[in-house]
N, C-alpha and C. Protein backbone atom coordinates (compact mmCIF):
# COMPACT_ATOMS: atom_id res chain seq x y z
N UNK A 1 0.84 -1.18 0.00
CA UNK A 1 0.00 0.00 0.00
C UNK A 1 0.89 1.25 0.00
N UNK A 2 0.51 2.73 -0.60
CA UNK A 2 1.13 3.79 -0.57
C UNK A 2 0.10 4.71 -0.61
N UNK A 3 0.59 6.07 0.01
CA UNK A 3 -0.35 6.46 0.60
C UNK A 3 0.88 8.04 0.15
N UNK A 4 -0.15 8.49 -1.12
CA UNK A 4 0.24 10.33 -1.05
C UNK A 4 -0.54 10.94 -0.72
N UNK A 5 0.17 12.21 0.16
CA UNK A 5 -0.43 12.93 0.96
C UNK A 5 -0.20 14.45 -0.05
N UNK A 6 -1.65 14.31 -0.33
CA UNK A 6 -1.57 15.36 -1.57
C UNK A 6 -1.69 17.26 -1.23
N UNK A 7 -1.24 17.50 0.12
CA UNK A 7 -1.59 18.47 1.04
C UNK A 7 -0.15 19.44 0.93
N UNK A 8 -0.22 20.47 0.87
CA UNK A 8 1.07 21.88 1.00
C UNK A 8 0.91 22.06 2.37
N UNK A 9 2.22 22.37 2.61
CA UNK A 9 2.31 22.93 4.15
C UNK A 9 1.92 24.25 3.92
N UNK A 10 0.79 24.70 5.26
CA UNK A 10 -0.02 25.77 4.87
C UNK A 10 1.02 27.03 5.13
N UNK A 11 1.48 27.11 6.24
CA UNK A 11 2.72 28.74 6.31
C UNK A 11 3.13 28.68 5.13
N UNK A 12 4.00 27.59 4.34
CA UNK A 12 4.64 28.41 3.47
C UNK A 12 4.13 28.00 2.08
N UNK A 13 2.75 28.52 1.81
CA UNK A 13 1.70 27.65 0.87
C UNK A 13 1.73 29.00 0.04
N UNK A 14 1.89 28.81 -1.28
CA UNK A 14 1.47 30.81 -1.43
C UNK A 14 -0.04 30.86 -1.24
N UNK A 15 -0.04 32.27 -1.12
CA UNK A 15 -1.51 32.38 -0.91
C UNK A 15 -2.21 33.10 -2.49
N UNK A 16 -3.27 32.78 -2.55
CA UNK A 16 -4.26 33.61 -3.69
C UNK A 16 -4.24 35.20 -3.65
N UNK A 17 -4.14 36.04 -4.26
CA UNK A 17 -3.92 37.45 -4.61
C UNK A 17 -5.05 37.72 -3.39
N UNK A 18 -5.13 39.09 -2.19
CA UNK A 18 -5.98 39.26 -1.52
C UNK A 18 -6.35 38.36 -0.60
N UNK A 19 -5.94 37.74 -0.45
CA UNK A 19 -6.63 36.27 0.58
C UNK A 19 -5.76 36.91 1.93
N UNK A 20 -6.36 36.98 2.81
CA UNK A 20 -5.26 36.78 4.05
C UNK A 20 -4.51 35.73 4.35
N UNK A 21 -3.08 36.23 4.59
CA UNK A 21 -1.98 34.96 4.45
C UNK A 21 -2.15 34.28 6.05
N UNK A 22 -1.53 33.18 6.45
CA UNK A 22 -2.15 32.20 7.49
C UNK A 22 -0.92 32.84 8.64
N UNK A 23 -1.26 32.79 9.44
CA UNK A 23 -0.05 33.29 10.83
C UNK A 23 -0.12 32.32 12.04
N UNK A 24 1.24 32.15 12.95
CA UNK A 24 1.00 31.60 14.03
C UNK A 24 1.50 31.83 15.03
N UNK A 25 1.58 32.54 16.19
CA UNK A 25 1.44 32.87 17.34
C UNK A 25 1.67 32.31 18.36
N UNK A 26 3.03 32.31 19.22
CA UNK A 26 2.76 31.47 20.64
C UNK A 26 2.07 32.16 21.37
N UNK A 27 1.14 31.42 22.32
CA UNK A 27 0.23 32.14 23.07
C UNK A 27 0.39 31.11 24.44
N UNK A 28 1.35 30.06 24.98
CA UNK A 28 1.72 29.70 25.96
C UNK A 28 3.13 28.40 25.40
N UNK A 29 4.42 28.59 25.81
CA UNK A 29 5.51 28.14 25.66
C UNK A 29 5.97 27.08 26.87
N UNK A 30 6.13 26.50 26.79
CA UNK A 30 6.75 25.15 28.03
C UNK A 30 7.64 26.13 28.88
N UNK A 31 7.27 26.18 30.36
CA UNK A 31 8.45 27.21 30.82
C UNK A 31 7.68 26.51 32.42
N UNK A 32 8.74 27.61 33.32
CA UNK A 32 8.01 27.31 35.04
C UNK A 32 6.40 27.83 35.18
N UNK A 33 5.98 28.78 34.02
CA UNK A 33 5.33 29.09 34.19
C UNK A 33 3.56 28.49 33.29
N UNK A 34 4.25 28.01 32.66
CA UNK A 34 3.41 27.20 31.25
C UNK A 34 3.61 25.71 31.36
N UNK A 35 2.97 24.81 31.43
CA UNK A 35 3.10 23.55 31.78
C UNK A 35 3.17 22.54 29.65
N UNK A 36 2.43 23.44 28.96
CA UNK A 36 2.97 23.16 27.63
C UNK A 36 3.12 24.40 26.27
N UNK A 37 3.05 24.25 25.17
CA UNK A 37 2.76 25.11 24.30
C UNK A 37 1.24 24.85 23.63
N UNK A 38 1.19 26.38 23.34
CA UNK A 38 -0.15 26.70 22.73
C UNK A 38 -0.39 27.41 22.14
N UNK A 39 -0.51 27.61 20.36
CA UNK A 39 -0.15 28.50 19.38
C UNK A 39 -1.83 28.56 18.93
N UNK A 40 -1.66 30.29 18.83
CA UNK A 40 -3.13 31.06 18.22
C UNK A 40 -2.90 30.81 16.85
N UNK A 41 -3.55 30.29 16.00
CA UNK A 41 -3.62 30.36 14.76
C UNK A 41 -4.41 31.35 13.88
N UNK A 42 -3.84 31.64 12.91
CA UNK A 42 -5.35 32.95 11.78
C UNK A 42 -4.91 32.67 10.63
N UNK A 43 -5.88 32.71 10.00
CA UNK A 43 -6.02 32.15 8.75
C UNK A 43 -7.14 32.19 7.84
N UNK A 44 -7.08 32.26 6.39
CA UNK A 44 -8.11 32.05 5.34
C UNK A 44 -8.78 30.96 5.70
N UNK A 45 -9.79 30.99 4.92
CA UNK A 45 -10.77 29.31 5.08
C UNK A 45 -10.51 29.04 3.75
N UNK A 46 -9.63 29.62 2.95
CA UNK A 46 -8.70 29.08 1.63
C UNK A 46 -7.84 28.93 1.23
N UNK A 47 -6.35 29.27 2.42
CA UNK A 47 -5.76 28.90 2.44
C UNK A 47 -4.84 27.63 2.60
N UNK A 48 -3.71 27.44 1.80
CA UNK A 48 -3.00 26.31 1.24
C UNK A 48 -3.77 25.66 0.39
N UNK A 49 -3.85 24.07 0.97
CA UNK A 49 -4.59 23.06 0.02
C UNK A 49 -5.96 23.11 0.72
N UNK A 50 -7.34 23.44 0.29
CA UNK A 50 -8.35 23.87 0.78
C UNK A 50 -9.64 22.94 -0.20
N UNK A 51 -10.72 22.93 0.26
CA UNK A 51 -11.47 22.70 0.19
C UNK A 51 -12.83 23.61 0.36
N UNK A 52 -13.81 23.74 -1.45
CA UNK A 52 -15.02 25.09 -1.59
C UNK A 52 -15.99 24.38 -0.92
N UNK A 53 -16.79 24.72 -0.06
CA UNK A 53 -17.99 24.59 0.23
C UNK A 53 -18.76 25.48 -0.80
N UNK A 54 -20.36 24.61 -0.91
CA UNK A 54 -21.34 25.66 -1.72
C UNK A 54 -20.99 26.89 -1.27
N UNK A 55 -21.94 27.20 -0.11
CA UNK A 55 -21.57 29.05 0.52
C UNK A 55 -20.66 29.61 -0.04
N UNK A 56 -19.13 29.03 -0.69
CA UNK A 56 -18.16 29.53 -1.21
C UNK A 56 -18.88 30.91 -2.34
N UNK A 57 -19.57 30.06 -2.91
CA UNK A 57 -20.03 31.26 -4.35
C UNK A 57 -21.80 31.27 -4.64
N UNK A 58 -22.39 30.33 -3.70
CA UNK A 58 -23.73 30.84 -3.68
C UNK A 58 -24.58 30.62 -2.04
N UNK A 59 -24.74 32.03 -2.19
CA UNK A 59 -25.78 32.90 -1.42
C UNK A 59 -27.04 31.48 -0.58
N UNK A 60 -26.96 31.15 0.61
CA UNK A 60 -27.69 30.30 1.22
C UNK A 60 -27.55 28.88 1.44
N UNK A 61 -26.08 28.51 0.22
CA UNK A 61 -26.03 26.80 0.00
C UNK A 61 -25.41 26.19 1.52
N UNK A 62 -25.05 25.21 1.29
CA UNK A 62 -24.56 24.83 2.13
C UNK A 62 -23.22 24.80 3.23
N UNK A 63 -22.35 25.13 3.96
CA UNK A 63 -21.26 25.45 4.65
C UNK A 63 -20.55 23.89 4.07
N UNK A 64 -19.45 23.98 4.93
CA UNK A 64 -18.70 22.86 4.97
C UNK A 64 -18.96 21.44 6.00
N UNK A 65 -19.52 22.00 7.39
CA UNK A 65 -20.24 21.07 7.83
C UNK A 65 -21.21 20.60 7.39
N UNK A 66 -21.98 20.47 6.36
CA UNK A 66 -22.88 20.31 5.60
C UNK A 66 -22.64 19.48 4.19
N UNK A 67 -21.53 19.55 4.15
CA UNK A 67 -21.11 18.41 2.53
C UNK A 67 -20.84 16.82 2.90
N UNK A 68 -21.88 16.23 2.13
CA UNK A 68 -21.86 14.83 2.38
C UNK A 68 -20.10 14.07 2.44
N UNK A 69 -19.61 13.73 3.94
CA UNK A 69 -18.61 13.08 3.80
C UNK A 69 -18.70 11.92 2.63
N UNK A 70 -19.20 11.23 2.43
CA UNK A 70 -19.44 10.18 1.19
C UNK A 70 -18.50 10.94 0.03
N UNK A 71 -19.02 11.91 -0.18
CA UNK A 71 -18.27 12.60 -1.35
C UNK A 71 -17.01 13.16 -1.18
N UNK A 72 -16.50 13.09 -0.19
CA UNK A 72 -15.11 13.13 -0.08
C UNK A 72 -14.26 11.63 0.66
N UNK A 73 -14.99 10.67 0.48
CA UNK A 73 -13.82 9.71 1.00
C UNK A 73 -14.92 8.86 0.14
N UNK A 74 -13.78 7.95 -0.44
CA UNK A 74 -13.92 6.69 -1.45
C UNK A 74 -13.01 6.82 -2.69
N UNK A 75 -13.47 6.00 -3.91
CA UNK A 75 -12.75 5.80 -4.77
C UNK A 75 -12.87 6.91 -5.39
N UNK A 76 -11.41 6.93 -6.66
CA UNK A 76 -11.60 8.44 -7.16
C UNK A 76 -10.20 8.71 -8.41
N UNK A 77 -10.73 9.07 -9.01
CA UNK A 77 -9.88 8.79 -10.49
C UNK A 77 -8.51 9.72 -10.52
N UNK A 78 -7.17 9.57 -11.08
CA UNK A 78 -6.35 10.85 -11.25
C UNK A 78 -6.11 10.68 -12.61
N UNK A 79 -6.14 11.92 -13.51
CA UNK A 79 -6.15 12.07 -14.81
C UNK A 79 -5.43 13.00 -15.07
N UNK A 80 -4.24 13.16 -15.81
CA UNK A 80 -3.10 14.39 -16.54
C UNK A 80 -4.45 14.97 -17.54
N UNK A 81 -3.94 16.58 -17.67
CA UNK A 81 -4.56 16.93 -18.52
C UNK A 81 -3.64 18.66 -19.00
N UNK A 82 -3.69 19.37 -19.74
CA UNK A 82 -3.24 20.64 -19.98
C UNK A 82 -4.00 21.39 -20.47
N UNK A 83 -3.67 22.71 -20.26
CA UNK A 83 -4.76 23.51 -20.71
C UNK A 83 -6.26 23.68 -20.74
N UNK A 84 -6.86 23.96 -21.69
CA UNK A 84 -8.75 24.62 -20.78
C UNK A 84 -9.41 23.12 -20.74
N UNK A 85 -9.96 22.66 -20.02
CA UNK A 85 -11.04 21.50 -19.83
C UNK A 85 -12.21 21.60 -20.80
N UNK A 86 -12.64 21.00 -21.75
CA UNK A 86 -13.64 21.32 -22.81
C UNK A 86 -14.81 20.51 -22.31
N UNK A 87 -16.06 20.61 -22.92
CA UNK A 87 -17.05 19.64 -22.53
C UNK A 87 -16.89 17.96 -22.83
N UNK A 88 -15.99 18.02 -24.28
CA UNK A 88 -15.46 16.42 -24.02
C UNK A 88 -14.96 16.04 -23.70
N UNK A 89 -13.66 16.51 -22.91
CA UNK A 89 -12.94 16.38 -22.09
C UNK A 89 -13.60 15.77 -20.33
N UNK A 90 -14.65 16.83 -20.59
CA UNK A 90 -15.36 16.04 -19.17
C UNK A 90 -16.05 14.71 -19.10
N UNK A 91 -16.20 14.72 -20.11
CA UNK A 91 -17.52 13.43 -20.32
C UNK A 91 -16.57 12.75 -20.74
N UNK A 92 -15.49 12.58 -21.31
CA UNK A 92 -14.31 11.13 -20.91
C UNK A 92 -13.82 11.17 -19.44
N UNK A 93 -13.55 11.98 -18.94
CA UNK A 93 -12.87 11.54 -17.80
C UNK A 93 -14.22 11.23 -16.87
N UNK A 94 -15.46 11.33 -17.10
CA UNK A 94 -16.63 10.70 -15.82
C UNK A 94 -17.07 9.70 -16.71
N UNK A 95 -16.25 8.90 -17.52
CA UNK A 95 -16.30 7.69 -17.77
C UNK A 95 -16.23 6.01 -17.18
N UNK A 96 -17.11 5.52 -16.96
CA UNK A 96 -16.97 4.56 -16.23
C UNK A 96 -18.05 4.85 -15.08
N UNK A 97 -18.75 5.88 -14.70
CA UNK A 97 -19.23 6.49 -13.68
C UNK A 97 -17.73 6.88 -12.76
N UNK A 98 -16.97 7.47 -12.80
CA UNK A 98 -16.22 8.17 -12.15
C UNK A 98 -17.34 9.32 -11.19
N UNK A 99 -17.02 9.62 -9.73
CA UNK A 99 -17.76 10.39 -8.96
C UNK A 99 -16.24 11.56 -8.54
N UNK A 100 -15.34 10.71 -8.23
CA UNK A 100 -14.29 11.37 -7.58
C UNK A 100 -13.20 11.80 -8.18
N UNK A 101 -12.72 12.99 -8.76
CA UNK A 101 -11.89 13.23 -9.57
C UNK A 101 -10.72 14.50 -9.32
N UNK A 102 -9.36 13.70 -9.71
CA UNK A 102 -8.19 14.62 -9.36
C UNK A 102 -7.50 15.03 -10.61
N UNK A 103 -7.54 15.98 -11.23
CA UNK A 103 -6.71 16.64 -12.52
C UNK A 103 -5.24 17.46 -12.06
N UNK A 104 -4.52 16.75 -12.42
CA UNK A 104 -2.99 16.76 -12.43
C UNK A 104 -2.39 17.92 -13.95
N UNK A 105 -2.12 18.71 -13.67
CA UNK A 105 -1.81 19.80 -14.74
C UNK A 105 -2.15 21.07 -14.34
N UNK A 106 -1.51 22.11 -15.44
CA UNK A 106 -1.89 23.38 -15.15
C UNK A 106 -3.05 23.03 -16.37
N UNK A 107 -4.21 23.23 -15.47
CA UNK A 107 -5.88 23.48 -16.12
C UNK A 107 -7.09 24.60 -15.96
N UNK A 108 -7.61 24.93 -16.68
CA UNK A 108 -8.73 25.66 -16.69
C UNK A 108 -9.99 25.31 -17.15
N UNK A 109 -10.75 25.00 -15.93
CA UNK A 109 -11.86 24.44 -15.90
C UNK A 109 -13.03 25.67 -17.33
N UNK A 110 -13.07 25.24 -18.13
CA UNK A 110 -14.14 26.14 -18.89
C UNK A 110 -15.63 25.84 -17.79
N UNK A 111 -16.65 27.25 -18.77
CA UNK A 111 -17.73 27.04 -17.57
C UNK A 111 -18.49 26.04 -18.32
N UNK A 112 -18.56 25.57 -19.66
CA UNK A 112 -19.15 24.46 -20.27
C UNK A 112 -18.97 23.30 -19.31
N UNK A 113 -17.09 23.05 -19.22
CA UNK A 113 -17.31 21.82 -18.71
C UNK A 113 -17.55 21.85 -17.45
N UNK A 114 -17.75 22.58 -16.73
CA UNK A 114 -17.94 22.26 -15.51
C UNK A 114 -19.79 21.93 -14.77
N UNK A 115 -20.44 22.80 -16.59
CA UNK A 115 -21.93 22.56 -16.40
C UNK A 115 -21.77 20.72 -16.94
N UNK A 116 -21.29 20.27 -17.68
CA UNK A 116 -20.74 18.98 -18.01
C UNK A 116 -20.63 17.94 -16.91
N UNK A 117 -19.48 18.46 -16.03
CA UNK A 117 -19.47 17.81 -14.39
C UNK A 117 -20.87 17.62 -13.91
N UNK A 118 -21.90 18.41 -13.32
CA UNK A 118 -22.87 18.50 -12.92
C UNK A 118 -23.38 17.84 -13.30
N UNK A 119 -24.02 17.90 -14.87
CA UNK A 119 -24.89 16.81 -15.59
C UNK A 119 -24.37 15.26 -15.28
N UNK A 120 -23.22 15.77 -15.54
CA UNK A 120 -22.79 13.98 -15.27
C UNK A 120 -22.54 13.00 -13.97
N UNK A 121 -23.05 14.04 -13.26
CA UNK A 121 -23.07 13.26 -11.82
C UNK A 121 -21.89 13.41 -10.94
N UNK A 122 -20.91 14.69 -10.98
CA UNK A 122 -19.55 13.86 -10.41
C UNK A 122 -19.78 14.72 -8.99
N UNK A 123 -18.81 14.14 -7.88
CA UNK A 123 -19.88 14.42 -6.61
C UNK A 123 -18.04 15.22 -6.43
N UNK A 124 -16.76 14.94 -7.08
CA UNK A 124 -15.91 15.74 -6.24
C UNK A 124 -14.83 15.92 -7.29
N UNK A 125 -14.16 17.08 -7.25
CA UNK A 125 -13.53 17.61 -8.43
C UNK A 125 -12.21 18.35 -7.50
N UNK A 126 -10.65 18.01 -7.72
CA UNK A 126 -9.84 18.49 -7.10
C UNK A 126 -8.70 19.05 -8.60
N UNK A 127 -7.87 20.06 -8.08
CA UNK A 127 -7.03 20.30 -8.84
C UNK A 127 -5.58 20.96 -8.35
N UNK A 128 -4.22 21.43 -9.47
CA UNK A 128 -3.53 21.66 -8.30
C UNK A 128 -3.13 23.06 -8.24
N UNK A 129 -4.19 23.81 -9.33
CA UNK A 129 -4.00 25.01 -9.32
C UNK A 129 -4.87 25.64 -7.90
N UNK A 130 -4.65 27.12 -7.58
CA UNK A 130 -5.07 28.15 -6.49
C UNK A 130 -6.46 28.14 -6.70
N UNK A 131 -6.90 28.00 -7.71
CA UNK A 131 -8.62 27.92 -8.51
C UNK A 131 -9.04 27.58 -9.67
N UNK A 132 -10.24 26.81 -9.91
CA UNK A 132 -10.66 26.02 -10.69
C UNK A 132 -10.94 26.94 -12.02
N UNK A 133 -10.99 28.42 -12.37
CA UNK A 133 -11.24 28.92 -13.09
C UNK A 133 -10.34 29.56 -13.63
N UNK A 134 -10.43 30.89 -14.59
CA UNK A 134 -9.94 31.72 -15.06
C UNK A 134 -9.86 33.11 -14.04
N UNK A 135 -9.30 33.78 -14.43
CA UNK A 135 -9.07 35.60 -13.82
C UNK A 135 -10.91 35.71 -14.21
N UNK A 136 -11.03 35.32 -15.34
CA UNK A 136 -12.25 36.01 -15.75
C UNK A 136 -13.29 34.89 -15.84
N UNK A 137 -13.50 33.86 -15.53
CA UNK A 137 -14.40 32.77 -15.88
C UNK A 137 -14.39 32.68 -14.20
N UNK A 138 -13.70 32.38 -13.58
CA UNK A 138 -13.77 31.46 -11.70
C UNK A 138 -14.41 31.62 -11.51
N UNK A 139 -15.52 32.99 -11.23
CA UNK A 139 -17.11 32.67 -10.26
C UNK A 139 -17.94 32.15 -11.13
N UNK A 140 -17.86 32.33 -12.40
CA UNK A 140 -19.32 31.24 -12.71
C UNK A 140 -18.55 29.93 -13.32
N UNK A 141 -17.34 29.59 -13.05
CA UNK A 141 -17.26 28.03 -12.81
C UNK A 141 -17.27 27.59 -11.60
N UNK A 142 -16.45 28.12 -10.28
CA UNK A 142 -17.00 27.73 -9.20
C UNK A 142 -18.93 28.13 -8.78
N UNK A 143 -19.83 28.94 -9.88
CA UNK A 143 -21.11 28.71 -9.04
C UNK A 143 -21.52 27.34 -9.85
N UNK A 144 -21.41 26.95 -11.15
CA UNK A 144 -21.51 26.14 -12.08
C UNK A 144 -21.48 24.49 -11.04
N UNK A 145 -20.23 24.83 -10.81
CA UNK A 145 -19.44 23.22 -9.41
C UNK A 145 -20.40 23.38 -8.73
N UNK A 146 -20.26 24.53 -7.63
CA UNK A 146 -21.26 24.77 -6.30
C UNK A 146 -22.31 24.48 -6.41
N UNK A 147 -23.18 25.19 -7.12
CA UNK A 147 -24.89 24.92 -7.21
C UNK A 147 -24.86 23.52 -7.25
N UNK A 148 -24.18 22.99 -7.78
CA UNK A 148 -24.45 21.26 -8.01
C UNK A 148 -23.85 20.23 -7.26
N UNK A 149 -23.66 21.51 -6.04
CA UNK A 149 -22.79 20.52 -5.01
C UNK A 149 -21.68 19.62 -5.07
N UNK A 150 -20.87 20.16 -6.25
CA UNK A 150 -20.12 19.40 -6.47
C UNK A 150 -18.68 20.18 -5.12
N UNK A 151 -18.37 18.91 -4.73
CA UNK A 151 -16.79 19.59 -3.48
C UNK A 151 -15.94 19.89 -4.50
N UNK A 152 -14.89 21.09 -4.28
CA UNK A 152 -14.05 21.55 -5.17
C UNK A 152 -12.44 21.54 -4.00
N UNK A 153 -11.76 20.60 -4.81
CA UNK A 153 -10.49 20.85 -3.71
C UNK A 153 -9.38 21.71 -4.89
N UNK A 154 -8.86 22.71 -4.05
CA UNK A 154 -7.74 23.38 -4.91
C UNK A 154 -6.27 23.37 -4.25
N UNK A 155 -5.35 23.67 -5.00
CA UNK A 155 -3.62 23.94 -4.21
C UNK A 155 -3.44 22.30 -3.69
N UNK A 156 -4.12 21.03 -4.64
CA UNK A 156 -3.76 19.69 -3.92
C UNK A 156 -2.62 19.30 -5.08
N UNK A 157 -1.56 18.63 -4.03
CA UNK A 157 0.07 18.78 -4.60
C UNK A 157 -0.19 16.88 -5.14
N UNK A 158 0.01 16.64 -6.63
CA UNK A 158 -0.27 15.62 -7.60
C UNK A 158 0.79 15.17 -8.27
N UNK A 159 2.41 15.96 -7.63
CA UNK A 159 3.14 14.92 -8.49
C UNK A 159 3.70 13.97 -7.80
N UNK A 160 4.22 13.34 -8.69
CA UNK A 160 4.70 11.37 -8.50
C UNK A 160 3.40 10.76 -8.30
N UNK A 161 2.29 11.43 -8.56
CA UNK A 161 1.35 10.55 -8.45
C UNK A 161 0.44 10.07 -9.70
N UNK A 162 0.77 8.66 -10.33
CA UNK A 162 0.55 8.07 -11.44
C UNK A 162 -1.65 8.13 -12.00
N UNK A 163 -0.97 8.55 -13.02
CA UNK A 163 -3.16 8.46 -13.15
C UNK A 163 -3.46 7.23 -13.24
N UNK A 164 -4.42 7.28 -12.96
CA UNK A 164 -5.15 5.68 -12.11
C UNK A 164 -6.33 5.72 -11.48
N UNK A 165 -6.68 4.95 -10.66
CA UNK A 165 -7.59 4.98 -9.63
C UNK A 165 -6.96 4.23 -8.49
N UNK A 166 -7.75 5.07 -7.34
CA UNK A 166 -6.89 5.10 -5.91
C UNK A 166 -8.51 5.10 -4.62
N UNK A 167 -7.85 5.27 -3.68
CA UNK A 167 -9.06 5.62 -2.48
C UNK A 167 -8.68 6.46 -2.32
N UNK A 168 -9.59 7.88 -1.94
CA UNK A 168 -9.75 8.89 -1.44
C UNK A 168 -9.84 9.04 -0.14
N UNK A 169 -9.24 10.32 0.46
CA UNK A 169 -9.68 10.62 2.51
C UNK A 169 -9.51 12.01 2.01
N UNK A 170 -10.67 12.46 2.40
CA UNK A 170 -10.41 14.07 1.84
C UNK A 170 -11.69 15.07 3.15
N UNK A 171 -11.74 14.87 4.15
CA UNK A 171 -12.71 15.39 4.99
C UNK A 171 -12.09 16.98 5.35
N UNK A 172 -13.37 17.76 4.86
CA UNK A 172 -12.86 19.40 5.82
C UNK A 172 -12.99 19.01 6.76
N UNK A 173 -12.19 20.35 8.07
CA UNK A 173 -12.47 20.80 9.35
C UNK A 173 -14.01 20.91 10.05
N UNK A 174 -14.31 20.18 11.10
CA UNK A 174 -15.27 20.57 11.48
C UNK A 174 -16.04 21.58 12.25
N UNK A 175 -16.37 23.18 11.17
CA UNK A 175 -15.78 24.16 11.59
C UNK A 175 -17.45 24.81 11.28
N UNK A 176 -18.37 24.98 11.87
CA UNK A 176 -19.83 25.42 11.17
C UNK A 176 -19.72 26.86 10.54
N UNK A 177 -20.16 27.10 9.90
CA UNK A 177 -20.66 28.31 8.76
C UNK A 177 -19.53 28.66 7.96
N UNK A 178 -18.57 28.20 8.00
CA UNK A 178 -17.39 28.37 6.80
C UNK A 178 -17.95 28.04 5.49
N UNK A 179 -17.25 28.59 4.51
CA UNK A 179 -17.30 29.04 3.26
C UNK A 179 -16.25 27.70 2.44
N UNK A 180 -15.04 27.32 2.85
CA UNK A 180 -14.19 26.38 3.01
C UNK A 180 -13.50 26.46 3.85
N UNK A 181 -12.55 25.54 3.88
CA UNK A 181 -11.65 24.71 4.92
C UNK A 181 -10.66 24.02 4.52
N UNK A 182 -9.24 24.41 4.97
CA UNK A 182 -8.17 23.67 4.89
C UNK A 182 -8.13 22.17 5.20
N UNK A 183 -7.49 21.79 4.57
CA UNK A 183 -7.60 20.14 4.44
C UNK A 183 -6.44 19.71 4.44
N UNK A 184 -6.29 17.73 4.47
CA UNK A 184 -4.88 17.47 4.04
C UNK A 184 -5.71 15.64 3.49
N UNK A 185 -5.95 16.24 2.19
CA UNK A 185 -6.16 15.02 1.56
C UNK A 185 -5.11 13.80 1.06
N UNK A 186 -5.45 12.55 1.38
CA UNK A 186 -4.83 11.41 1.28
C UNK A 186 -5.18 10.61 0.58
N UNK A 187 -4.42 10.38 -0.70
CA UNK A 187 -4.66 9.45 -1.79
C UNK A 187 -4.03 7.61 -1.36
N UNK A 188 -5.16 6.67 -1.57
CA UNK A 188 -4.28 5.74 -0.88
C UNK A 188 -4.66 4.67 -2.50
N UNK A 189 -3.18 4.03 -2.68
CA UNK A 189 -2.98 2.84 -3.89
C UNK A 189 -2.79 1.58 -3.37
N UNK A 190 -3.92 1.12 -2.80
CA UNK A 190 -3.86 -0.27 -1.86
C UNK A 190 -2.87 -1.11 -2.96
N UNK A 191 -3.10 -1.24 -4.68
CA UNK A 191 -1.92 -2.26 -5.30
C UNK A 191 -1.34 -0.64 -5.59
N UNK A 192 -0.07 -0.27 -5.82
CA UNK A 192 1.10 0.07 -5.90
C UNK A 192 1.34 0.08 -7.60
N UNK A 193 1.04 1.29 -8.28
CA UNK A 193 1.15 1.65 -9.78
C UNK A 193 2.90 1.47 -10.00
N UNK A 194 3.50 0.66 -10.85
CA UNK A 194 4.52 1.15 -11.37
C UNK A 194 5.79 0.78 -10.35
């Protein structure tokens, strides 16, 4: 069995243009006076390797405590790809009934295919860019994902990791009314590619 841990260390993760960068704080140190340590943390709910809740881009959907764990842990496809994602592009890779899906490349989700995703049932869509879209396309491909509940993981780190199919562990923080949540998803290859 092998087991990639497809997660950036969040301090030194870059962050998305505007995002608040993540900080950490001692706020009690092992001493005569402190019996251990205890660090304040602050941070984006998108920072590093993260995970969109609906709420991310539409108005009332659902938080992150609210996304069916099912759809983030189980089986789940990894596929190379370059450049913009087209609508046939989607409908081969949710071939087979694929639900769980990791795209390895610098990609740009078009908003076709991502209305494509939806139709086709896929319940989780990760990649290893900062966001699933364009400068100018991202909110209506992330509302395109969202509305359809599809989980969107971004900044998840995919190399040495062979396309295939694998098991998924991909659970947010259990954190109520967040928008997203930092994660540290785990790809596991019970047989061993290669």
């Amino acid at each position: 069995m092998k087991i990639y841990d497809l997660a950036k260390e969040l301090f030194s993760a870059a962050v998305f243009p505007g995002d608040p960068a993540p900080a950490k704080t001692p706020f009690c140190t092992i001493s005569e006076t402190c019996p251990c340590n205890l660090t304040v943390l602050t941070l984006g709910s998108h920072n590093g390797t993260h995970m969109d809740a609906p709420k991310h881009f539409v108005a009332g959907a659902k938080d992150v405590t609210q996304i069916p764990l099912e759809k983030c842990v189980g089986p789940c496809a990894v596929a190379s790809h370059s450049g913009p994602v087209t609508v046939a592009d989607a409908r081969r890779f949710l071939q087979g009934g694929v639900q769980r899906l990791l795209l390895r490349g610098e990609i740009e989700i078009t908003v076709e295919a991502a209305q494509a995703f939806a139709e086709g049932g896929l319940w989780f869509l990760g990649v290893e860019g900062m966001t699933v879209g364009s400068p100018k396309t991202g909110a209506d491909v992330h509302r395109a994902l969202l509305s359809a509940e599809i989980v969107i993981l971004e900044s998840a780190v995919l190399d040495g990791v062979p396309d295939g199919q694998y098991f998924l562990s991909c659970a947010p923080l259990n954190m109520q009314g967040l928008d997203g949540s930092p994660c540290r998803p785990l790809l596991i290859d019970f047989v061993e590619k290669g």
